[in-house]
Every structure is written in C-alpha cells, then in structure tokens.
PDB file of N, CA and C in Angstrom:
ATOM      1  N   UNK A   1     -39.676 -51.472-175.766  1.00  0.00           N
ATOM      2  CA  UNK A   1     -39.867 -51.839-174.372  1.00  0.00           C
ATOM      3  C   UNK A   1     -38.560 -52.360-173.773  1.00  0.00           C
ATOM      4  N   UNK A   2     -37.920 -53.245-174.338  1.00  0.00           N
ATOM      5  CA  UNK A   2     -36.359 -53.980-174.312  1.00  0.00           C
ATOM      6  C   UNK A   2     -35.818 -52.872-173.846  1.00  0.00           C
ATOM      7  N   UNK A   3     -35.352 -51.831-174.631  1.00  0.00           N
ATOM      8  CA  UNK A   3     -34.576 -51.183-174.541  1.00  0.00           C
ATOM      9  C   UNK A   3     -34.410 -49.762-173.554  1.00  0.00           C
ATOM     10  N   UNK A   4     -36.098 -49.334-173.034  1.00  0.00           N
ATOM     11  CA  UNK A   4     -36.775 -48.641-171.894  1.00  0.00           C
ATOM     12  C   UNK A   4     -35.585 -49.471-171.010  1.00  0.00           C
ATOM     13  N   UNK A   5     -36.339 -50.946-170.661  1.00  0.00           N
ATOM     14  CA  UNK A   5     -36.440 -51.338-169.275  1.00  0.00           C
ATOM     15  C   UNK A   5     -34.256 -51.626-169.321  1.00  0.00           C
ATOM     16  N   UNK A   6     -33.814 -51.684-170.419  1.00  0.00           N
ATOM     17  CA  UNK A   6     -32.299 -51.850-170.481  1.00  0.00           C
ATOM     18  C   UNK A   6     -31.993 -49.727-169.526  1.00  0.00           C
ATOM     19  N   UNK A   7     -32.020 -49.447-170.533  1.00  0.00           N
ATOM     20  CA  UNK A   7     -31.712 -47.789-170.105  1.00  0.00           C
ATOM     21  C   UNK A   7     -31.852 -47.521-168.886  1.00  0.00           C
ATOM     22  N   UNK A   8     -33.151 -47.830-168.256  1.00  0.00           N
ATOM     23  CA  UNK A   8     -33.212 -47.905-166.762  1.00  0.00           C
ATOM     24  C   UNK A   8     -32.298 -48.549-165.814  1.00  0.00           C
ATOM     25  N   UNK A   9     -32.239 -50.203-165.973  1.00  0.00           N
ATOM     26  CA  UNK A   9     -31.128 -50.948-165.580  1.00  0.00           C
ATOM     27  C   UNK A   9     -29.765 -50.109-165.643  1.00  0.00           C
ATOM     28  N   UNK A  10     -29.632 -49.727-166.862  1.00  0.00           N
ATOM     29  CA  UNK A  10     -28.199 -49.115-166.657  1.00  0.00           C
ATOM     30  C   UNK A  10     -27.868 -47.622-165.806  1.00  0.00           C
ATOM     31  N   UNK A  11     -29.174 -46.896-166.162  1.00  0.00           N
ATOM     32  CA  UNK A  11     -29.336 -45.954-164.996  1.00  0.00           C
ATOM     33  C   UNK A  11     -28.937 -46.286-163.659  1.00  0.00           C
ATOM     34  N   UNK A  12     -29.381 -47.179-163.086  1.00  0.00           N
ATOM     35  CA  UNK A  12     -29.359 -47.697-161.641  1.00  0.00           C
ATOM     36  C   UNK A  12     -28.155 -48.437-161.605  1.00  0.00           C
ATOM     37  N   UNK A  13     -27.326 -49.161-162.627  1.00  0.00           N
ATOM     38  CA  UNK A  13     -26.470 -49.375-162.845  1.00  0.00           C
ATOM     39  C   UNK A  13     -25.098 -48.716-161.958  1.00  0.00           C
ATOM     40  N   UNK A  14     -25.585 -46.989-162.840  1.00  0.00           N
ATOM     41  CA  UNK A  14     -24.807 -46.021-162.760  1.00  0.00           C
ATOM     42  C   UNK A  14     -24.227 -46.055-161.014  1.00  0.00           C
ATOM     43  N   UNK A  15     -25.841 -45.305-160.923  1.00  0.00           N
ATOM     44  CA  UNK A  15     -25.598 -45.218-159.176  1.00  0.00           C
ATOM     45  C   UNK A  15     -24.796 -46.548-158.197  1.00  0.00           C
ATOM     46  N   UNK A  16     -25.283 -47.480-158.797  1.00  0.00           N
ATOM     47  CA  UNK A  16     -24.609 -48.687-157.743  1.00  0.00           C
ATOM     48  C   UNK A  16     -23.579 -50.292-159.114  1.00  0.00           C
ATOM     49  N   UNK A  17     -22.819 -49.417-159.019  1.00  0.00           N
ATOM     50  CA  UNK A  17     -22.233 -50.849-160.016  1.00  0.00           C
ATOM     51  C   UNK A  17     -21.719 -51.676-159.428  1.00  0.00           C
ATOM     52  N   UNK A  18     -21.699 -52.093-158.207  1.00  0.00           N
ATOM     53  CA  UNK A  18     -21.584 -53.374-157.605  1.00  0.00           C
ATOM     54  C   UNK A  18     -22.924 -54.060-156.862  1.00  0.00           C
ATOM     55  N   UNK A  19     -24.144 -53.621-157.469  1.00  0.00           N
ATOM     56  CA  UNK A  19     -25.161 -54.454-157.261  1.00  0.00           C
ATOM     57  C   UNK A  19     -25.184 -55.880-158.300  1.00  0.00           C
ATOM     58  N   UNK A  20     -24.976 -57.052-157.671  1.00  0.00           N
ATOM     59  CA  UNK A  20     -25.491 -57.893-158.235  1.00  0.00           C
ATOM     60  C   UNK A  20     -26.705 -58.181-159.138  1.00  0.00           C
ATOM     61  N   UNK A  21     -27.707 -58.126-158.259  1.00  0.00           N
ATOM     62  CA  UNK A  21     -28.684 -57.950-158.811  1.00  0.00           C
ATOM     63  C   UNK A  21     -29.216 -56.977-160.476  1.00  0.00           C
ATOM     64  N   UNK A  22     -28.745 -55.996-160.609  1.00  0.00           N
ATOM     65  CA  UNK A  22     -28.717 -55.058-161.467  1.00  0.00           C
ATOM     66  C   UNK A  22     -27.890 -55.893-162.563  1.00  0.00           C
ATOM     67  N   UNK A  23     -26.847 -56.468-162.267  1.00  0.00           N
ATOM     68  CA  UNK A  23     -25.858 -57.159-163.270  1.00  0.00           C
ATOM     69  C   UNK A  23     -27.063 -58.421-163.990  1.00  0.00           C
ATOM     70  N   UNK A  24     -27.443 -59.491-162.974  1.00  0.00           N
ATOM     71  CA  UNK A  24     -28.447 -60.208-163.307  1.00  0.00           C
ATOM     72  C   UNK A  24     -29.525 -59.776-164.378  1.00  0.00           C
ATOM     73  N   UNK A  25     -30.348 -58.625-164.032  1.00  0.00           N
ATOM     74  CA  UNK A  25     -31.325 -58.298-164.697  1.00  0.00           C
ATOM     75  C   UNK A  25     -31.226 -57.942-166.022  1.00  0.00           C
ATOM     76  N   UNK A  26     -29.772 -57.300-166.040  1.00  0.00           N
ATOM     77  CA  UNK A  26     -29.714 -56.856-167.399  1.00  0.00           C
ATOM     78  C   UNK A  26     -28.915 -58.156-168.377  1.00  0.00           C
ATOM     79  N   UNK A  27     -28.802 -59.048-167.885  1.00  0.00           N
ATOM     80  CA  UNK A  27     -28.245 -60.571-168.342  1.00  0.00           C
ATOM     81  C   UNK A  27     -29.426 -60.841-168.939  1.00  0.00           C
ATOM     82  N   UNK A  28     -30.598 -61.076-168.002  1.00  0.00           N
ATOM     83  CA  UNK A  28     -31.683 -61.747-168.690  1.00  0.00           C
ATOM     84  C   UNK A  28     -32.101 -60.637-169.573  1.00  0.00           C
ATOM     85  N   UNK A  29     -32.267 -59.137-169.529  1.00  0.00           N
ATOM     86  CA  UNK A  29     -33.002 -58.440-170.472  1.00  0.00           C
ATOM     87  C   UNK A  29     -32.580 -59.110-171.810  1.00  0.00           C
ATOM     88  N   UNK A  30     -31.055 -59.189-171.990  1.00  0.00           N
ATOM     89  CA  UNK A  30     -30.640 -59.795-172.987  1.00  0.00           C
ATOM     90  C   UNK A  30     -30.770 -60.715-173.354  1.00  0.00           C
ATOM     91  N   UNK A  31     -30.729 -61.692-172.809  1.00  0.00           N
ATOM     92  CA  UNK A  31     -30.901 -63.153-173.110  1.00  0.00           C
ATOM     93  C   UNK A  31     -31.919 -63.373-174.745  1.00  0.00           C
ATOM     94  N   UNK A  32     -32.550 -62.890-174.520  1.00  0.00           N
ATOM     95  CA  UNK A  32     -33.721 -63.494-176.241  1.00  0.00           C
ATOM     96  C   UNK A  32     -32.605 -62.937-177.043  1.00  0.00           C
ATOM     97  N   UNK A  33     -32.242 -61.479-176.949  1.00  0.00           N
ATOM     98  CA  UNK A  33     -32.104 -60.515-178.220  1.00  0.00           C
ATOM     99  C   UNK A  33     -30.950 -60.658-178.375  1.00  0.00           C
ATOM    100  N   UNK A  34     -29.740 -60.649-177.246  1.00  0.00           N
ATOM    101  CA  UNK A  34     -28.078 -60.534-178.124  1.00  0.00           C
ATOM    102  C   UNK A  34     -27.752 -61.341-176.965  1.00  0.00           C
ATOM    103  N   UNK A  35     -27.419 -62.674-177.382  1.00  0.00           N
ATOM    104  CA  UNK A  35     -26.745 -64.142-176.128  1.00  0.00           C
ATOM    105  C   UNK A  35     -25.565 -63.707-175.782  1.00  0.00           C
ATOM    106  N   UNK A  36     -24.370 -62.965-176.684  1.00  0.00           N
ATOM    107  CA  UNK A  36     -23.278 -63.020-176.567  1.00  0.00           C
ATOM    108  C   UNK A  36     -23.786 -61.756-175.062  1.00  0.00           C
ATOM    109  N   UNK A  37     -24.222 -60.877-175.176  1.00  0.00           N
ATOM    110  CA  UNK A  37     -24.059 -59.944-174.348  1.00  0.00           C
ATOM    111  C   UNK A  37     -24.713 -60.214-173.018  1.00  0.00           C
ATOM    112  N   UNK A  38     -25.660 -61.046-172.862  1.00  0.00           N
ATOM    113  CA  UNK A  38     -26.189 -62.173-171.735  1.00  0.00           C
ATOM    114  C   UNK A  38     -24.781 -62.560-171.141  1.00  0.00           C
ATOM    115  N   UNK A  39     -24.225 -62.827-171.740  1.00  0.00           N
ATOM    116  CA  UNK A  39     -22.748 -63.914-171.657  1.00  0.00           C
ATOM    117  C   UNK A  39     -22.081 -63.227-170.992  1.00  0.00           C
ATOM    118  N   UNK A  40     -21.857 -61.981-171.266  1.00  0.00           N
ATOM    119  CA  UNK A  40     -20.798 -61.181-170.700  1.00  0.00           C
ATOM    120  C   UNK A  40     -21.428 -60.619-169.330  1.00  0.00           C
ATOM    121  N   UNK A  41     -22.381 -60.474-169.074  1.00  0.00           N
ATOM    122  CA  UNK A  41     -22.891 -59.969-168.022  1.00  0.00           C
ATOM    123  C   UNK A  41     -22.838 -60.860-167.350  1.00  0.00           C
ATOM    124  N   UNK A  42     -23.323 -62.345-167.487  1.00  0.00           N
ATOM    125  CA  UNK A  42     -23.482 -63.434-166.474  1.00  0.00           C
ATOM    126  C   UNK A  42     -22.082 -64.186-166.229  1.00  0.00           C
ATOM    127  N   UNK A  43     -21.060 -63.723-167.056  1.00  0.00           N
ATOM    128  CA  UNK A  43     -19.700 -63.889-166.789  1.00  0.00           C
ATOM    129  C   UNK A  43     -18.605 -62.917-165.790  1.00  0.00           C
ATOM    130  N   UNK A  44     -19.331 -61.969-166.031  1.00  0.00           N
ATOM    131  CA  UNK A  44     -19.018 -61.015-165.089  1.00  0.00           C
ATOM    132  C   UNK A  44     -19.471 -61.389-163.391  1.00  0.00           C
ATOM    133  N   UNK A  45     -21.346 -61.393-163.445  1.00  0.00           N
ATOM    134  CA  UNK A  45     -21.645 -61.829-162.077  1.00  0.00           C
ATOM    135  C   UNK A  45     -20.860 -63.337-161.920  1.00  0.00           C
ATOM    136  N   UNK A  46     -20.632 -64.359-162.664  1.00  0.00           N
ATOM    137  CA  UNK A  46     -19.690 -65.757-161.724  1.00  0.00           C
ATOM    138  C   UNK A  46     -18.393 -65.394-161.475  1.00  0.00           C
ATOM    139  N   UNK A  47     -17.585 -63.956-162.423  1.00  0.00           N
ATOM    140  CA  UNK A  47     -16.304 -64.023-161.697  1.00  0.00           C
ATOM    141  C   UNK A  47     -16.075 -62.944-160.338  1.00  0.00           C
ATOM    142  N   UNK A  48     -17.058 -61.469-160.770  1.00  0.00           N
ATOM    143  CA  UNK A  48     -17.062 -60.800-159.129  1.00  0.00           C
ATOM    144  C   UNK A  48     -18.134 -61.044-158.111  1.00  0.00           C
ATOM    145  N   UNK A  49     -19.027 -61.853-158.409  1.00  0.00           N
ATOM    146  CA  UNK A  49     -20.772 -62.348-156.982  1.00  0.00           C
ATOM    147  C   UNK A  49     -20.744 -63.828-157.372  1.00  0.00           C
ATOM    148  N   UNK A  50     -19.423 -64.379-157.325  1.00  0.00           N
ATOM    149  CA  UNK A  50     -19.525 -65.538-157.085  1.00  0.00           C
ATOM    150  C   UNK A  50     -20.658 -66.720-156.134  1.00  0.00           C
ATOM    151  N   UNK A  51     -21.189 -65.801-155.103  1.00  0.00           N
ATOM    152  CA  UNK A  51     -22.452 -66.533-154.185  1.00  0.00           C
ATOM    153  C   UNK A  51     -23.457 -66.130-154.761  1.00  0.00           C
ATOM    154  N   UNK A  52     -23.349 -65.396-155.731  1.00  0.00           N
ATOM    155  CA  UNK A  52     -25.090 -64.789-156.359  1.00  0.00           C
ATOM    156  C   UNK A  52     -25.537 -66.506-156.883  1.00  0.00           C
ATOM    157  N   UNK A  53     -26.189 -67.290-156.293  1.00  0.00           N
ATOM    158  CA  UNK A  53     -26.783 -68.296-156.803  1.00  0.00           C
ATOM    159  C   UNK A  53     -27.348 -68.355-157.805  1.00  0.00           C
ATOM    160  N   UNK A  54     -28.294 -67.199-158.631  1.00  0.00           N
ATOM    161  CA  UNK A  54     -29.418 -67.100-159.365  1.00  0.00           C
ATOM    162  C   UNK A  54     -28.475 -67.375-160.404  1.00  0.00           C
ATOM    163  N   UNK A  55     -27.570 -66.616-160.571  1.00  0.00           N
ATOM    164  CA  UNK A  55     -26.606 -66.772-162.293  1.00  0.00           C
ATOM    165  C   UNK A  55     -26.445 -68.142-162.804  1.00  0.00           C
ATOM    166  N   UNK A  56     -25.709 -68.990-161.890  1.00  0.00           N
ATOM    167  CA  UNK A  56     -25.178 -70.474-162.528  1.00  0.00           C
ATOM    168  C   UNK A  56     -26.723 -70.849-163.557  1.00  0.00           C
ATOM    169  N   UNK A  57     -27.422 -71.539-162.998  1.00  0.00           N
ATOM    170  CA  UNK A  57     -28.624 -71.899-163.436  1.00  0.00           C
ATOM    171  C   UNK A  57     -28.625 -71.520-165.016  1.00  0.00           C
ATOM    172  N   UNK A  58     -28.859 -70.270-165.260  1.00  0.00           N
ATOM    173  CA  UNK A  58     -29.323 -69.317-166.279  1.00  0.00           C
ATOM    174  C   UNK A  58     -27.803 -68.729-167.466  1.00  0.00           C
ATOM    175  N   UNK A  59     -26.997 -68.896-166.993  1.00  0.00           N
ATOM    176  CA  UNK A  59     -25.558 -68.911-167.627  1.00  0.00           C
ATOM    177  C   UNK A  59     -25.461 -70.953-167.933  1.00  0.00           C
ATOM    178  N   UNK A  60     -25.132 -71.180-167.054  1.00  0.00           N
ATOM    179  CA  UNK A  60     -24.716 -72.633-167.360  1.00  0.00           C
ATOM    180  C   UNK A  60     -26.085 -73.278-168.513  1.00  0.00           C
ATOM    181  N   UNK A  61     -27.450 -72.386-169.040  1.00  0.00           N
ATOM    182  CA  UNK A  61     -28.755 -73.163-169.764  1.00  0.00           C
ATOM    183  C   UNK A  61     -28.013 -72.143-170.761  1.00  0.00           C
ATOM    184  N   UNK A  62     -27.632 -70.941-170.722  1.00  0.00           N
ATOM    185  CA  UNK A  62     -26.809 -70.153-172.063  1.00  0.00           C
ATOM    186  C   UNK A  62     -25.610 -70.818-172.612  1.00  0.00           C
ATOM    187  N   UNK A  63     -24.587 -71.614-171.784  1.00  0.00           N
ATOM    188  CA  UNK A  63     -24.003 -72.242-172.723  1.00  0.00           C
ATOM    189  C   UNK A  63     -24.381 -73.722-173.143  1.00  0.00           C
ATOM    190  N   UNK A  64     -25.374 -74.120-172.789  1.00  0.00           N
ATOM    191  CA  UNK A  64     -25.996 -75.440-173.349  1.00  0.00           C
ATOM    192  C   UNK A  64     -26.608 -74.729-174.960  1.00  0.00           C
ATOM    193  N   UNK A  65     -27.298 -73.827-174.655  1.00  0.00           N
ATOM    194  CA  UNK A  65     -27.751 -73.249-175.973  1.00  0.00           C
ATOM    195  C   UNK A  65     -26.363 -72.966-176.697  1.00  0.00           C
ATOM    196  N   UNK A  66     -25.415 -72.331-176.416  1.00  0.00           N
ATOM    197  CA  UNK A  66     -24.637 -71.999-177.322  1.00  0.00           C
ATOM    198  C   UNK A  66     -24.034 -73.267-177.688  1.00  0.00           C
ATOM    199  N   UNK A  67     -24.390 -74.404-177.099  1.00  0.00           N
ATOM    200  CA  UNK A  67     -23.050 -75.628-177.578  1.00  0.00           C
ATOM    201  C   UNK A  67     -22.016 -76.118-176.967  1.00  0.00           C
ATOM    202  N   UNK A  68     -21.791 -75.267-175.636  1.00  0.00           N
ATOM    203  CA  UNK A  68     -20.525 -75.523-174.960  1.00  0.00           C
ATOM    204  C   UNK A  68     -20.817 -76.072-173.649  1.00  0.00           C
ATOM    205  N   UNK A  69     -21.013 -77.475-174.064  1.00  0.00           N
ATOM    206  CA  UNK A  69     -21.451 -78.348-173.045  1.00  0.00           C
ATOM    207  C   UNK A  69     -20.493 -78.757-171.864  1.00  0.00           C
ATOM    208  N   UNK A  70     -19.223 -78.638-172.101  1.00  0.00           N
ATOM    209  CA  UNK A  70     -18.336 -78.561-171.045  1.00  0.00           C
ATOM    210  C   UNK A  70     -18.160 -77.295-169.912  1.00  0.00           C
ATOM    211  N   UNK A  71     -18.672 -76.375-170.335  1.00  0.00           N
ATOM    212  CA  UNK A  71     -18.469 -74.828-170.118  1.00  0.00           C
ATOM    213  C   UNK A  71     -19.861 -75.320-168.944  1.00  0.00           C
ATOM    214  N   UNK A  72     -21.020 -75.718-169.859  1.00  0.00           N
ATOM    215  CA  UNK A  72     -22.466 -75.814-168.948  1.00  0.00           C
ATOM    216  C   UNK A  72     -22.125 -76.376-167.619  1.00  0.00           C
ATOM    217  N   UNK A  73     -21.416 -77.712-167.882  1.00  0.00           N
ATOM    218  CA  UNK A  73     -21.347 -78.117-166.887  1.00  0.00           C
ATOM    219  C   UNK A  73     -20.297 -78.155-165.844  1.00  0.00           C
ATOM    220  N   UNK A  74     -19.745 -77.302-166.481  1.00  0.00           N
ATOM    221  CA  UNK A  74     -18.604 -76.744-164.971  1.00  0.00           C
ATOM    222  C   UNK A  74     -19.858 -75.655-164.546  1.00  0.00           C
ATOM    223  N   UNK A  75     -20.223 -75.199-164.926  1.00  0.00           N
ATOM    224  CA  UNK A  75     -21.118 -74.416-164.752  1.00  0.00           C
ATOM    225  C   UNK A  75     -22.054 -74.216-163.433  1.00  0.00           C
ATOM    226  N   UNK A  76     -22.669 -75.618-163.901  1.00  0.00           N
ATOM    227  CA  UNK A  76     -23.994 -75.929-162.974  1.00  0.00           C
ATOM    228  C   UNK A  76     -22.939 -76.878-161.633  1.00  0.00           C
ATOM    229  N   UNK A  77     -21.674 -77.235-161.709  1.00  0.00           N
ATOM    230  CA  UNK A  77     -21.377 -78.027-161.127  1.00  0.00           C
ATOM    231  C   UNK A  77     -20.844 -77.276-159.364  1.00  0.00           C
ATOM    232  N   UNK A  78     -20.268 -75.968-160.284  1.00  0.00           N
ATOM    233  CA  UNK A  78     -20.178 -75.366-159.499  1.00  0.00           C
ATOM    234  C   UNK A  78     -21.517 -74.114-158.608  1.00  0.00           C
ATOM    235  N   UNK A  79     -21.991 -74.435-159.510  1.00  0.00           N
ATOM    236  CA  UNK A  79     -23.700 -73.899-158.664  1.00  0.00           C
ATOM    237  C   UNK A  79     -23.867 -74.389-157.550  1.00  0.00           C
ATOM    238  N   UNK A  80     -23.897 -75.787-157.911  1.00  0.00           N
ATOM    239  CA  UNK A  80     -24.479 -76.723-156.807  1.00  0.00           C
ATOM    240  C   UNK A  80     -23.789 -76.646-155.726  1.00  0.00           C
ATOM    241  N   UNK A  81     -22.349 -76.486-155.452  1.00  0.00           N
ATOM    242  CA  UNK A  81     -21.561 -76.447-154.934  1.00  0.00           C
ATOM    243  C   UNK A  81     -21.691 -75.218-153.888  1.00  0.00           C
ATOM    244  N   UNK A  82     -22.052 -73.615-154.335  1.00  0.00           N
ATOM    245  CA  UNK A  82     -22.323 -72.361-154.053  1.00  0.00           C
ATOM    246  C   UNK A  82     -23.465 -72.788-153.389  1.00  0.00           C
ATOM    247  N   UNK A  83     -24.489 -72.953-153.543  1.00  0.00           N
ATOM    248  CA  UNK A  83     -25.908 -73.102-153.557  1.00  0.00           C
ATOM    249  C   UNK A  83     -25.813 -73.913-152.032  1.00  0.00           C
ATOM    250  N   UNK A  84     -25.401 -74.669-151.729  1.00  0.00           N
ATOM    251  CA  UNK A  84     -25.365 -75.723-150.783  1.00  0.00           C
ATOM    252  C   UNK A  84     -24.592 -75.397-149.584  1.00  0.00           C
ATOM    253  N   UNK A  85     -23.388 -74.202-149.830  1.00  0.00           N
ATOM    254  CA  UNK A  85     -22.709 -73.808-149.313  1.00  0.00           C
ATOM    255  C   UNK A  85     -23.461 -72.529-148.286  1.00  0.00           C
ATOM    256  N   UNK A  86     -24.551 -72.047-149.943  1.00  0.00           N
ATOM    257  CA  UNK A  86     -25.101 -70.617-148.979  1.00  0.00           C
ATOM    258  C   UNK A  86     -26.842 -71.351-148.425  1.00  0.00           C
ATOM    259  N   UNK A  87     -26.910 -72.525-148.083  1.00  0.00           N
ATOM    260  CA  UNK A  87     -27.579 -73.395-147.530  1.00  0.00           C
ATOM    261  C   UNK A  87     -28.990 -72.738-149.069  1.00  0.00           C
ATOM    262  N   UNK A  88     -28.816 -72.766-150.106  1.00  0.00           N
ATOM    263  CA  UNK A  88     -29.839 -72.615-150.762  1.00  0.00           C
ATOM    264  C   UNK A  88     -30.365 -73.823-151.566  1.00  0.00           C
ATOM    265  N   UNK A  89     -31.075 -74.553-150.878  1.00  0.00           N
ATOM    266  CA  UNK A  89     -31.529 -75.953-151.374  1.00  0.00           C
ATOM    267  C   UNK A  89     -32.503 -75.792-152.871  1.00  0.00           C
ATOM    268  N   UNK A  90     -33.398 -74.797-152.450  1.00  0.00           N
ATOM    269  CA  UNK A  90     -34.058 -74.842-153.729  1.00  0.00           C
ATOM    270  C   UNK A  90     -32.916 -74.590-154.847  1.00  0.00           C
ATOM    271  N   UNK A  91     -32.435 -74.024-154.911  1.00  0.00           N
ATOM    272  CA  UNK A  91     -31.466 -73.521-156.224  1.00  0.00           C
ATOM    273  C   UNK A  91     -30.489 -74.747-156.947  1.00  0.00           C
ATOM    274  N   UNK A  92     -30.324 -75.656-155.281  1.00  0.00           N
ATOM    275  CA  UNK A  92     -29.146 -76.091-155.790  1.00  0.00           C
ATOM    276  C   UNK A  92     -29.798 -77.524-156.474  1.00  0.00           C
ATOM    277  N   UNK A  93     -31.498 -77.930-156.060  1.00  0.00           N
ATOM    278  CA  UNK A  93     -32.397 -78.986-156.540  1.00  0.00           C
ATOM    279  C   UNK A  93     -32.243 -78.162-158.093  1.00  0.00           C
ATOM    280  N   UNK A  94     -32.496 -77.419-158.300  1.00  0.00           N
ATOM    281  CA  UNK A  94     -32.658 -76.815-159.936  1.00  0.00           C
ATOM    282  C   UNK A  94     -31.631 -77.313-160.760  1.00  0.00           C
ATOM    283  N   UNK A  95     -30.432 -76.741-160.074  1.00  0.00           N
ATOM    284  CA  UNK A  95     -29.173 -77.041-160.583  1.00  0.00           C
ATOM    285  C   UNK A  95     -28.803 -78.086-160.822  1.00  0.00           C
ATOM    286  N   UNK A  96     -29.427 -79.228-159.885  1.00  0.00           N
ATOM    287  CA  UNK A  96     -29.185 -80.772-160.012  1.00  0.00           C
ATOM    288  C   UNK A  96     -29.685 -81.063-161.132  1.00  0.00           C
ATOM    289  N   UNK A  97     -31.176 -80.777-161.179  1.00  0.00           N
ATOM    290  CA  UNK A  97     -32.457 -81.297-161.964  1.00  0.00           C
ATOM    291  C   UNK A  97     -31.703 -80.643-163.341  1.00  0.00           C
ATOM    292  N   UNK A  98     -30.934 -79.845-163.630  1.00  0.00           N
ATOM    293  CA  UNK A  98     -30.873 -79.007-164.992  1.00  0.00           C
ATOM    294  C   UNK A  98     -28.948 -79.833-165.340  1.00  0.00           C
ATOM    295  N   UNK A  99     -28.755 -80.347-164.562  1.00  0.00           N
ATOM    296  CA  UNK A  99     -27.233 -80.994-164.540  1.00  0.00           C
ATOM    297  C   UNK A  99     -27.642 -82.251-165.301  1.00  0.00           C
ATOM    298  N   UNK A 100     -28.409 -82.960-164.508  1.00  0.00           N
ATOM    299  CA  UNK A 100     -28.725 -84.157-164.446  1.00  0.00           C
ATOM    300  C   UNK A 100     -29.629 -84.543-166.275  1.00  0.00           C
ATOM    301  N   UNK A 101     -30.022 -83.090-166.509  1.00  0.00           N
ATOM    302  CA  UNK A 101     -30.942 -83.697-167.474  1.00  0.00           C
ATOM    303  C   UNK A 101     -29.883 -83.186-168.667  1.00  0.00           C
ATOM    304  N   UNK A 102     -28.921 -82.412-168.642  1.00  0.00           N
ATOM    305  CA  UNK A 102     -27.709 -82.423-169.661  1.00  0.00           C
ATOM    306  C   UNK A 102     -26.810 -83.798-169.837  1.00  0.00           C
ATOM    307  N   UNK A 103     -26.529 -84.127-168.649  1.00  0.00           N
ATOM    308  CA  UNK A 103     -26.372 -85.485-169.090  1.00  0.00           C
ATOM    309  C   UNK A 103     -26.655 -86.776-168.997  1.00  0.00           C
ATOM    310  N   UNK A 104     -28.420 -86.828-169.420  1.00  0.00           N
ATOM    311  CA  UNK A 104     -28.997 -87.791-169.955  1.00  0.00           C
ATOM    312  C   UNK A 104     -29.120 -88.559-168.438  1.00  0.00           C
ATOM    313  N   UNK A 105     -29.368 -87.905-167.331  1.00  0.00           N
ATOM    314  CA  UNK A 105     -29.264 -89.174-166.233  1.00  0.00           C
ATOM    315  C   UNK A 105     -30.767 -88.185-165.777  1.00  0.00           C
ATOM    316  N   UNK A 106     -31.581 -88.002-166.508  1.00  0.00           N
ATOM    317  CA  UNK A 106     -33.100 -87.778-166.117  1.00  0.00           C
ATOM    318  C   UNK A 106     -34.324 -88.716-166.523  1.00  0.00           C
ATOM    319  N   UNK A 107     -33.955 -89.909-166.466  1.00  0.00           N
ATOM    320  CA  UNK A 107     -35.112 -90.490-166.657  1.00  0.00           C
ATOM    321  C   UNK A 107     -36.010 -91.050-165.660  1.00  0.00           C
ATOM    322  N   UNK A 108     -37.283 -91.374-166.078  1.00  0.00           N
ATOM    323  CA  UNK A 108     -38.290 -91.605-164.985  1.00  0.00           C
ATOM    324  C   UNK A 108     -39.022 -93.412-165.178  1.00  0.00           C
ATOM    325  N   UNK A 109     -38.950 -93.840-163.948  1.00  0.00           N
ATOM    326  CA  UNK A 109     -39.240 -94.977-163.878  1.00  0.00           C
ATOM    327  C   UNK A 109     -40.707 -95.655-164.660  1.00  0.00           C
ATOM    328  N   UNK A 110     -40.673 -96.457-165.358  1.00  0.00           N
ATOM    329  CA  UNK A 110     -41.912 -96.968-165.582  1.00  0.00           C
ATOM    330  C   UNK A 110     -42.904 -97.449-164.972  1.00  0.00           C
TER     331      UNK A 110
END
C-alpha cells in the first residue's frame, strides 16, 4: 500500500516538481518506514517552500525523534516565526505548544 500511494506521489511528482504539497506528502509517506528519507524531503520543502507552514511542525517532531534537539528547535522556532508572518495562528499555536513542551516549559497548574 506504502509503496502504491509513494509511486503515485512521484507520478504527480513528475508532472509538477515544484508542488509543495506533493513534496510534503511524500515526507510523511515516509515518515514510519525510512526517517532519513522523511528528512530529506522535509529538508528540501524548509530550504525551497520556505512559507509551506505544514513542514516545520512535522520536521522539527523528526528531529526530536532523531535526537537533534538543537536542529528541533531552530526548527519550530522558525515555524512560529513563518506561521505568524503568513497570519497562520493555528499552526503557529501548534508550533508553540510542540516548542514549549521540548523544553519542559509545558506544565499545567494545580
């Protein structure tokens, strides 16, 4: 099924390789099965669709998984930054909420 819905992606790929979106999708197809290759795709969309909001989020939670907690949080820092810029509040509350709880400043009142 992975690999259907990959083939397709890259089909459509073909026709339009400066769709963002298309770059995204096939980031997450990857994501469970090969991280490194998530990586490269969602490294690709932050250095050419820099305003694609959706990436930071989902790249900056890939390098928390991988360990590279400095990487995360330039990451999300600069999300928030994008996000706020392209007036996208919901995204950039995520980004906070997913910043905030990397470094330990998510706690809830008693």
């Amino acid at each position: 099924m992975l690999q259907n819905r990959l083939e397709q992606l890259f089909k459509f790929l073909e026709e339009d390789p400066n769709d963002p979106f298309l770059l995204y999708a096939i980031a997450t197809e990857y994501r469970n099965s090969d991280k490194e290759k998530a990586r490269e795709y969602y490294e690709k969309l932050l250095a050419e669709h820099v305003n694609y909001v959706g990436t930071y989020y989902h790249a900056a939670k890939l390098y928390e998984e991988l360990g590279e907690n400095n990487l995360a949080e330039s990451t999300y820092k600069k999300g928030m930054q994008i996000s706020r810029q392209e007036g996208n509040l919901h995204a950039f509350s995520e980004l906070q909420q997913a910043y905030n709880k990397m470094m330990g400043l998510d706690y809830e009142d008693d």
